[in-house]
PDB file of N, CA and C in Angstrom:
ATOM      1  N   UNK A   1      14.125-125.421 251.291  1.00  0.00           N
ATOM      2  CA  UNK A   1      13.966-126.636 252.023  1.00  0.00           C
ATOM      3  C   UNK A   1      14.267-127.820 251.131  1.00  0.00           C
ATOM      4  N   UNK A   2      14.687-128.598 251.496  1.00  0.00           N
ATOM      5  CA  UNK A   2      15.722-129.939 250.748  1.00  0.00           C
ATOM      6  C   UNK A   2      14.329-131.341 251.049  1.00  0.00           C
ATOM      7  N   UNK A   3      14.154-131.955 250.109  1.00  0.00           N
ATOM      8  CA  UNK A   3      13.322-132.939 250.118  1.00  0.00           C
ATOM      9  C   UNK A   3      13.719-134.082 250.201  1.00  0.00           C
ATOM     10  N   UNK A   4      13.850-134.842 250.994  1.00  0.00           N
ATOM     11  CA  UNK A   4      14.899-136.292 251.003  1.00  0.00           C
ATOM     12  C   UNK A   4      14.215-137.420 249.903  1.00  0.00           C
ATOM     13  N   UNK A   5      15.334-137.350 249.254  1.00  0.00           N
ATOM     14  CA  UNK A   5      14.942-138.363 248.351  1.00  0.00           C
ATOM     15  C   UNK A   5      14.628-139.659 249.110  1.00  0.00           C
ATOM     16  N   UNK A   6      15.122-140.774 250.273  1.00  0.00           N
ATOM     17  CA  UNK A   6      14.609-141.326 250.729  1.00  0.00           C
ATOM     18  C   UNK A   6      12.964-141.840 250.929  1.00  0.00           C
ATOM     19  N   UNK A   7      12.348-140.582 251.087  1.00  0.00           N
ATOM     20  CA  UNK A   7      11.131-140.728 251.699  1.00  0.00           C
ATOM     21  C   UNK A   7      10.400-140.123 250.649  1.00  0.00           C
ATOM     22  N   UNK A   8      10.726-139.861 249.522  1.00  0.00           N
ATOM     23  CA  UNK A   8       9.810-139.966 248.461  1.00  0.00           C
ATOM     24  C   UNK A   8       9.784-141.294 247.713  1.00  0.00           C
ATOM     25  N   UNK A   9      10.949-142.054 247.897  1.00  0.00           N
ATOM     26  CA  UNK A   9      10.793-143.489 247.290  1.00  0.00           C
ATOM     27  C   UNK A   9      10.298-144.295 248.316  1.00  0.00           C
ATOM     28  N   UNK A  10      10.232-143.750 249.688  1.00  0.00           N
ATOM     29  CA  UNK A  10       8.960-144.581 250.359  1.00  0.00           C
ATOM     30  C   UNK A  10       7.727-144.419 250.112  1.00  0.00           C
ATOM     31  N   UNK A  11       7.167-143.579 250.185  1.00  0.00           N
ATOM     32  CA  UNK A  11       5.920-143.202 249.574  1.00  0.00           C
ATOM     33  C   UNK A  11       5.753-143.803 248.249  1.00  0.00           C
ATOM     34  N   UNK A  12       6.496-143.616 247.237  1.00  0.00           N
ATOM     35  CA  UNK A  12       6.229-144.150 245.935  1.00  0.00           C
ATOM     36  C   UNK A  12       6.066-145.807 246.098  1.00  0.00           C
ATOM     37  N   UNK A  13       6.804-146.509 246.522  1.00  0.00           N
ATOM     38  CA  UNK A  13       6.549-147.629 246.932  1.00  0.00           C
ATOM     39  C   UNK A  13       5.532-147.826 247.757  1.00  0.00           C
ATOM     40  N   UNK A  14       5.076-147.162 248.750  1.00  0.00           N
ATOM     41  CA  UNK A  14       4.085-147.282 249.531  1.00  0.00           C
ATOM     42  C   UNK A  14       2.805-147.291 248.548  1.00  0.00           C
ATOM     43  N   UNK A  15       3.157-145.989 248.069  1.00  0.00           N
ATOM     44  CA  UNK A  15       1.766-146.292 246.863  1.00  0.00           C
ATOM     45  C   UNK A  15       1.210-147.100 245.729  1.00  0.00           C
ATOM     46  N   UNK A  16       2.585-147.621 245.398  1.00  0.00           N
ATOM     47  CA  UNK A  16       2.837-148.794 244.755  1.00  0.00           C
ATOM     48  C   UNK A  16       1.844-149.975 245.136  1.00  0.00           C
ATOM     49  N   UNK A  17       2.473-150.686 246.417  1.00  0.00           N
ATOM     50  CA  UNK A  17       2.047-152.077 247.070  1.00  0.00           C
ATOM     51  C   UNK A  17       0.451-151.395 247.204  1.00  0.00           C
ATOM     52  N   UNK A  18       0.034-150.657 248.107  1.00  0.00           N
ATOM     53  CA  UNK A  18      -0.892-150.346 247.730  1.00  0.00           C
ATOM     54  C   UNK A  18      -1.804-150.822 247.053  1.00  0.00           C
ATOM     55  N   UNK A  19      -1.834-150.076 245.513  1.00  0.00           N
ATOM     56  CA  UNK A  19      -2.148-150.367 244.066  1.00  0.00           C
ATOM     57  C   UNK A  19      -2.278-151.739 244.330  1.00  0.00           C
ATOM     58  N   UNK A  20      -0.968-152.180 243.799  1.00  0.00           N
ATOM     59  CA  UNK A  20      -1.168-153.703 243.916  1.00  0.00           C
ATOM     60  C   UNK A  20      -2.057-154.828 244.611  1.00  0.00           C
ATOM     61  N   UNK A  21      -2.090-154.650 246.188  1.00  0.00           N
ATOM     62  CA  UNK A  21      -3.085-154.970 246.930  1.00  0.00           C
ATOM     63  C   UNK A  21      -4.422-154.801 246.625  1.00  0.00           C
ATOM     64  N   UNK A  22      -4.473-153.684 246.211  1.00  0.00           N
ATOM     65  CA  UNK A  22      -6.273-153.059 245.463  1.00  0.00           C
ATOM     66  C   UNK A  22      -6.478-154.175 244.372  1.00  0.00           C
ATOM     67  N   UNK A  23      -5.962-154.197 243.207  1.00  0.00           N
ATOM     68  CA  UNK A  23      -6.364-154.606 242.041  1.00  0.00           C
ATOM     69  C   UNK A  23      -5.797-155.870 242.283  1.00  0.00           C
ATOM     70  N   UNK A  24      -5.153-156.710 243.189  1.00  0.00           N
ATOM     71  CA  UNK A  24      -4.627-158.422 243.383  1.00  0.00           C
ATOM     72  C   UNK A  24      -6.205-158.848 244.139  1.00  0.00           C
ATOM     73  N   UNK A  25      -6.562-157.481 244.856  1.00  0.00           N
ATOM     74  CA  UNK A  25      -7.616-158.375 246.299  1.00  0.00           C
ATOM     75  C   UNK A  25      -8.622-158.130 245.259  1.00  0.00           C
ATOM     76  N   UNK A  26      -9.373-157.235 244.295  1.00  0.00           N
ATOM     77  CA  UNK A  26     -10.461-156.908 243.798  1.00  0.00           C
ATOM     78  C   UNK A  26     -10.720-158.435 242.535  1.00  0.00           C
ATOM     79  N   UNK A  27      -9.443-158.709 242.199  1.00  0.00           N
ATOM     80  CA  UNK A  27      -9.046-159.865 241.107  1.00  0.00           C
ATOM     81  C   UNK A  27      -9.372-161.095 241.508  1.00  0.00           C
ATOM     82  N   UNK A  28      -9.115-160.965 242.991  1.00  0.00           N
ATOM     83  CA  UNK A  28      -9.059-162.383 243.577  1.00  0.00           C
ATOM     84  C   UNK A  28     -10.343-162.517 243.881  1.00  0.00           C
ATOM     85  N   UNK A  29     -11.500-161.103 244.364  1.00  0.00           N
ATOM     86  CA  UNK A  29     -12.878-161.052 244.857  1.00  0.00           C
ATOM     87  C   UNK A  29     -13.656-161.507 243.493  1.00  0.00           C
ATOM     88  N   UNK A  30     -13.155-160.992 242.804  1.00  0.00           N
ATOM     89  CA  UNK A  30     -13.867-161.450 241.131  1.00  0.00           C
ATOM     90  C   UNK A  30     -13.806-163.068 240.717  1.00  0.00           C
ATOM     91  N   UNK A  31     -13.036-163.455 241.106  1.00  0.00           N
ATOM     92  CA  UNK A  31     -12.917-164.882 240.385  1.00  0.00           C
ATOM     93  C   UNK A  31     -13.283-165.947 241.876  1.00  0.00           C
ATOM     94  N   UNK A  32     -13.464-165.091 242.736  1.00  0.00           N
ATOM     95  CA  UNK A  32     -13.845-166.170 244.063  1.00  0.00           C
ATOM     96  C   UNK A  32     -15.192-165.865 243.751  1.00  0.00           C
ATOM     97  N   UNK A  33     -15.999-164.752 243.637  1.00  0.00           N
ATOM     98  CA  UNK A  33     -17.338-164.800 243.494  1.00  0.00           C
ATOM     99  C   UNK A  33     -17.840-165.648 242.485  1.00  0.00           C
ATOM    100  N   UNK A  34     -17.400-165.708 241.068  1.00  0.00           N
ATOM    101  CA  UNK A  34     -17.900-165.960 239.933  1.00  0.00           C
ATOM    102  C   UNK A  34     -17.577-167.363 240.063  1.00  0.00           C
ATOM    103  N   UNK A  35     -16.748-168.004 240.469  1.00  0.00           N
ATOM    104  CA  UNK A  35     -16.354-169.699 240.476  1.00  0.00           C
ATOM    105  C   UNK A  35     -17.212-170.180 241.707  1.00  0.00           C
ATOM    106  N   UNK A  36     -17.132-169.759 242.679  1.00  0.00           N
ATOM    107  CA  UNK A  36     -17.666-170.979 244.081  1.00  0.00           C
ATOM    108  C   UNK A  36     -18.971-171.347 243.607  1.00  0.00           C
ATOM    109  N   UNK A  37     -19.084-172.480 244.006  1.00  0.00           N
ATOM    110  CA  UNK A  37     -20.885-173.317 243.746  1.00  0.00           C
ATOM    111  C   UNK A  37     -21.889-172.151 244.131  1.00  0.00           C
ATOM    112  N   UNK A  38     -23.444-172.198 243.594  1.00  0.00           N
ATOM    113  CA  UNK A  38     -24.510-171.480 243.675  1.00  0.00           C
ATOM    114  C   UNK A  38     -25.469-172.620 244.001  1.00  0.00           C
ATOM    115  N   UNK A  39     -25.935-172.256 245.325  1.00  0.00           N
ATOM    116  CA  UNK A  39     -26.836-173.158 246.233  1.00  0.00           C
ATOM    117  C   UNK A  39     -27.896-173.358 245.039  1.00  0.00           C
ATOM    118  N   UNK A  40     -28.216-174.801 245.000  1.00  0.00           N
ATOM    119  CA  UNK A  40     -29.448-174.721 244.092  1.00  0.00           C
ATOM    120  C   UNK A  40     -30.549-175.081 245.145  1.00  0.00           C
ATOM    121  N   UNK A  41     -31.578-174.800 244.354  1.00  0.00           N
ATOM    122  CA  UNK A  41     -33.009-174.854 245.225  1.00  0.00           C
ATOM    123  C   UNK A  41     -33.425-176.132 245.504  1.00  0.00           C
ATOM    124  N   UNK A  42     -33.654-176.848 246.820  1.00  0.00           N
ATOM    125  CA  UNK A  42     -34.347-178.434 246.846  1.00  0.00           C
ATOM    126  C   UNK A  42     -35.385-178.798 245.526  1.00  0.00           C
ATOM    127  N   UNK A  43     -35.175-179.557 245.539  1.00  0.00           N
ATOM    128  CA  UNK A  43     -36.077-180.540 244.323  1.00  0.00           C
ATOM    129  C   UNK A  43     -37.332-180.954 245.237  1.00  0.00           C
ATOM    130  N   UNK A  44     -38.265-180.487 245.080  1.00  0.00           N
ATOM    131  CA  UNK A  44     -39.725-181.153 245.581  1.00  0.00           C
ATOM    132  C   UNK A  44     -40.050-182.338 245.072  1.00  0.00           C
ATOM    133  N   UNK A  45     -40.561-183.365 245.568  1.00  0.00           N
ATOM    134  CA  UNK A  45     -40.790-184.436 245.363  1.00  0.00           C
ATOM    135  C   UNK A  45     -42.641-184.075 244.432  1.00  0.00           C
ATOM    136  N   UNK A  46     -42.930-185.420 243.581  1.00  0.00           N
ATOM    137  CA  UNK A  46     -43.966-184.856 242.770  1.00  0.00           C
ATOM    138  C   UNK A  46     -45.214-185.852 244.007  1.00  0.00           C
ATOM    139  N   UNK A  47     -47.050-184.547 243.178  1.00  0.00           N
ATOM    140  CA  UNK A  47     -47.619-185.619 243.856  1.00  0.00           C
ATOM    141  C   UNK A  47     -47.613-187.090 243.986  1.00  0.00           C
ATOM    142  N   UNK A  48     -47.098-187.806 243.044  1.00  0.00           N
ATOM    143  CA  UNK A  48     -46.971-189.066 242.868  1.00  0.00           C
ATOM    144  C   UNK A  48     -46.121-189.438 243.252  1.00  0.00           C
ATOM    145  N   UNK A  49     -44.853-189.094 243.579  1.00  0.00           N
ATOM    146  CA  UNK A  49     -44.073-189.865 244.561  1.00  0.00           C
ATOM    147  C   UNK A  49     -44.260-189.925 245.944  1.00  0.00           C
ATOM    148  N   UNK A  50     -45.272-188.550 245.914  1.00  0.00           N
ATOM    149  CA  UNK A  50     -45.814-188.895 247.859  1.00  0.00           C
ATOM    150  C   UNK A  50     -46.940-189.718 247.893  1.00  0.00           C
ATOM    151  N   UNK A  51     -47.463-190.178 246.794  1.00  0.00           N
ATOM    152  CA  UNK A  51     -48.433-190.931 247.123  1.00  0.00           C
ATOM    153  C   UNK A  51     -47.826-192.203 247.109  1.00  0.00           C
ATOM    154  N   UNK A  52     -46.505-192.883 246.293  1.00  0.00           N
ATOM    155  CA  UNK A  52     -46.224-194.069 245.897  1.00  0.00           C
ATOM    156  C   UNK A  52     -45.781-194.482 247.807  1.00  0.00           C
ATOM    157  N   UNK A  53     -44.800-192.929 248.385  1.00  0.00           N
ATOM    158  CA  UNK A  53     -44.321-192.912 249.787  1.00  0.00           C
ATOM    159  C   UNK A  53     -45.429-193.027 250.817  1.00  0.00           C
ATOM    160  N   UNK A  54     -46.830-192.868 250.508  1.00  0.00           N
ATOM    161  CA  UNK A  54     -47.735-192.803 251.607  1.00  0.00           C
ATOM    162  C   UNK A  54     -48.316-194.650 251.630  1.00  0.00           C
ATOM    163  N   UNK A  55     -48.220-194.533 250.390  1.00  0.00           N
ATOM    164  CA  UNK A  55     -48.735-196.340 249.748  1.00  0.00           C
ATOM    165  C   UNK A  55     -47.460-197.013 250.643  1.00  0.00           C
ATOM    166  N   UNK A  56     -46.842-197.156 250.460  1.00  0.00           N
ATOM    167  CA  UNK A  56     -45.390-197.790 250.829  1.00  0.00           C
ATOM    168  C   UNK A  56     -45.507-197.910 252.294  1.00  0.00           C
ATOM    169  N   UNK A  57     -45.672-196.533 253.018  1.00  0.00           N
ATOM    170  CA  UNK A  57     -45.220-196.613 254.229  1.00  0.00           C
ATOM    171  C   UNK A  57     -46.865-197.363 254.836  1.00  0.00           C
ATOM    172  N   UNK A  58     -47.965-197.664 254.190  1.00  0.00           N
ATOM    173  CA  UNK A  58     -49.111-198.143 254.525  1.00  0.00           C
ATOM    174  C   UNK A  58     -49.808-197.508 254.723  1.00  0.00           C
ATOM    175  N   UNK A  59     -49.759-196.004 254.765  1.00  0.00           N
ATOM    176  CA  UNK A  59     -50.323-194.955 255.211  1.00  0.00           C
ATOM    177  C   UNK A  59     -51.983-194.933 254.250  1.00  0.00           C
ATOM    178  N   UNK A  60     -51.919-195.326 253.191  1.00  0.00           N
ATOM    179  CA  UNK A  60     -53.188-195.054 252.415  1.00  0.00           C
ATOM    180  C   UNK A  60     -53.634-196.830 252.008  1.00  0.00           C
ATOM    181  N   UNK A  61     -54.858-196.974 251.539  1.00  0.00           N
ATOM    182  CA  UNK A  61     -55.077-198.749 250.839  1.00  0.00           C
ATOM    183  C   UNK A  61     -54.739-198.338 249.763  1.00  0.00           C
ATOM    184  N   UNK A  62     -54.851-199.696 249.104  1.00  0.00           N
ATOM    185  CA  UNK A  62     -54.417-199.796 247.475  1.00  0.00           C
ATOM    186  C   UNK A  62     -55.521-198.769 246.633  1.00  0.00           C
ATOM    187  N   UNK A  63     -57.079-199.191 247.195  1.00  0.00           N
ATOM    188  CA  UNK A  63     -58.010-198.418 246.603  1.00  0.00           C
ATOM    189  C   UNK A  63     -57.844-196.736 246.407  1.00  0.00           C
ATOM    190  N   UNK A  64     -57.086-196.107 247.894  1.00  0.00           N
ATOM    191  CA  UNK A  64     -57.420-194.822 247.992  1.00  0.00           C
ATOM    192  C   UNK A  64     -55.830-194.278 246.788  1.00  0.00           C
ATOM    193  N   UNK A  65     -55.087-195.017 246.814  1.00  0.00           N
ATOM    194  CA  UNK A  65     -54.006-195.180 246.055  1.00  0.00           C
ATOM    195  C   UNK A  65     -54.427-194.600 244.548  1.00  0.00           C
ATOM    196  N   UNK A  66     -55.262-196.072 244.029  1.00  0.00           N
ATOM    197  CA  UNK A  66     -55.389-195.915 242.642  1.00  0.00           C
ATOM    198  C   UNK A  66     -56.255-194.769 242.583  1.00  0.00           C
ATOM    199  N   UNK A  67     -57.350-194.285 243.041  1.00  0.00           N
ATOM    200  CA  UNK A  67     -58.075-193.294 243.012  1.00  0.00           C
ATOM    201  C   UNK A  67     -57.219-191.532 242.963  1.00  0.00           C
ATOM    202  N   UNK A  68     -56.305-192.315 243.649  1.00  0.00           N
ATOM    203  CA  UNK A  68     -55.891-190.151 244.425  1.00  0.00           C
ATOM    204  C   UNK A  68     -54.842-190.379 242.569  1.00  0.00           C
ATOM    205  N   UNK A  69     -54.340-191.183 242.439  1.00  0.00           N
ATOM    206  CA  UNK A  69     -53.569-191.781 241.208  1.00  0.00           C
ATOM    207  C   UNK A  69     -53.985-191.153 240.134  1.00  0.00           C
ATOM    208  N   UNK A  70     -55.346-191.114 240.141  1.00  0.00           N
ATOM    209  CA  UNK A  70     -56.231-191.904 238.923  1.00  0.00           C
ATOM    210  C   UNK A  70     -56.472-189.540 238.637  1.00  0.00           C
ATOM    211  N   UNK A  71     -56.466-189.363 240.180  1.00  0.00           N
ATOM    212  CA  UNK A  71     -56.818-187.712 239.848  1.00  0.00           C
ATOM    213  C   UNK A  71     -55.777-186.691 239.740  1.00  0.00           C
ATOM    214  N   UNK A  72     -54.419-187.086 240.040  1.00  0.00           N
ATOM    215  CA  UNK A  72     -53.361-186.999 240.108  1.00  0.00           C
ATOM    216  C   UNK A  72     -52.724-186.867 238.507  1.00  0.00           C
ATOM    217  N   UNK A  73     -53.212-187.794 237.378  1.00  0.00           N
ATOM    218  CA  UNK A  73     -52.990-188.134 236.053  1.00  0.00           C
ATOM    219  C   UNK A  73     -54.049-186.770 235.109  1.00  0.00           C
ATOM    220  N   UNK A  74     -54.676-187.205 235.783  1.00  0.00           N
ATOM    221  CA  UNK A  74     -56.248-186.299 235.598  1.00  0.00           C
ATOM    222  C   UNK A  74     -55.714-184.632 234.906  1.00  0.00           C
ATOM    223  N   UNK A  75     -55.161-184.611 236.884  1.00  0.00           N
ATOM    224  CA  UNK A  75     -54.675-183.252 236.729  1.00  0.00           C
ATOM    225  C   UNK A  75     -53.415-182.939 235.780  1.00  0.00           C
ATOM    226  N   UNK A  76     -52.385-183.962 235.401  1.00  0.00           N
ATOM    227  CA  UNK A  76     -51.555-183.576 234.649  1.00  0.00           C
ATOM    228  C   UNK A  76     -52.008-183.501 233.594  1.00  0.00           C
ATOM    229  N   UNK A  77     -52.728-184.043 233.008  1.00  0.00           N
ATOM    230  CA  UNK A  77     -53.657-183.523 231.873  1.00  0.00           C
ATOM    231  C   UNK A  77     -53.812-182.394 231.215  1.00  0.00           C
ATOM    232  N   UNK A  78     -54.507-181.729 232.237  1.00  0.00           N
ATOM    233  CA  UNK A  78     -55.012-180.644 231.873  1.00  0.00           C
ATOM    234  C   UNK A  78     -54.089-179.246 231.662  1.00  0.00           C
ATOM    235  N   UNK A  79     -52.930-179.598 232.379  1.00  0.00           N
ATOM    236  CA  UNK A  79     -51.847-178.901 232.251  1.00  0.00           C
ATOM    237  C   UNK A  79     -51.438-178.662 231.533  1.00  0.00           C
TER     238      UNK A  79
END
């Protein structure tokens, strides 16, 4: 039986592009993963800026202010 050379250089090429496709798409998955931005985590605001925001918006008096302030400092302290 006679093997056509034709259709073994399709195949070889077939297996070729192939290849290529594998290790172009796996290359391209590698450097798209490792480069795109990484969501960072929200920044929480500190107790003291919600208190400066509760003062502000009128929500608290000056008194309850300096006081929650005053325990607020307290606590960084001890930290």
């Amino acid at each position: 039986m006679m093997h056509s050379t034709a259709g073994a250089a399709f195949w070889s090429v077939t297996v070729l592009v192939l290849w290529v496709v594998a290790v172009g798409g796996a290359a391209w998955a590698t450097v798209w993963m490792t480069r795109r931005p990484r969501p960072r985590p929200p920044v929480l605001p500190s107790p003291l800026d919600i208190l400066e925001r509760r003062f502000a918006a009128g929500e608290i008096t000056r008194d309850e202010f300096d006081e929650a302030r005053a325990r607020v400092r307290e606590h960084e302290l001890d930290v």
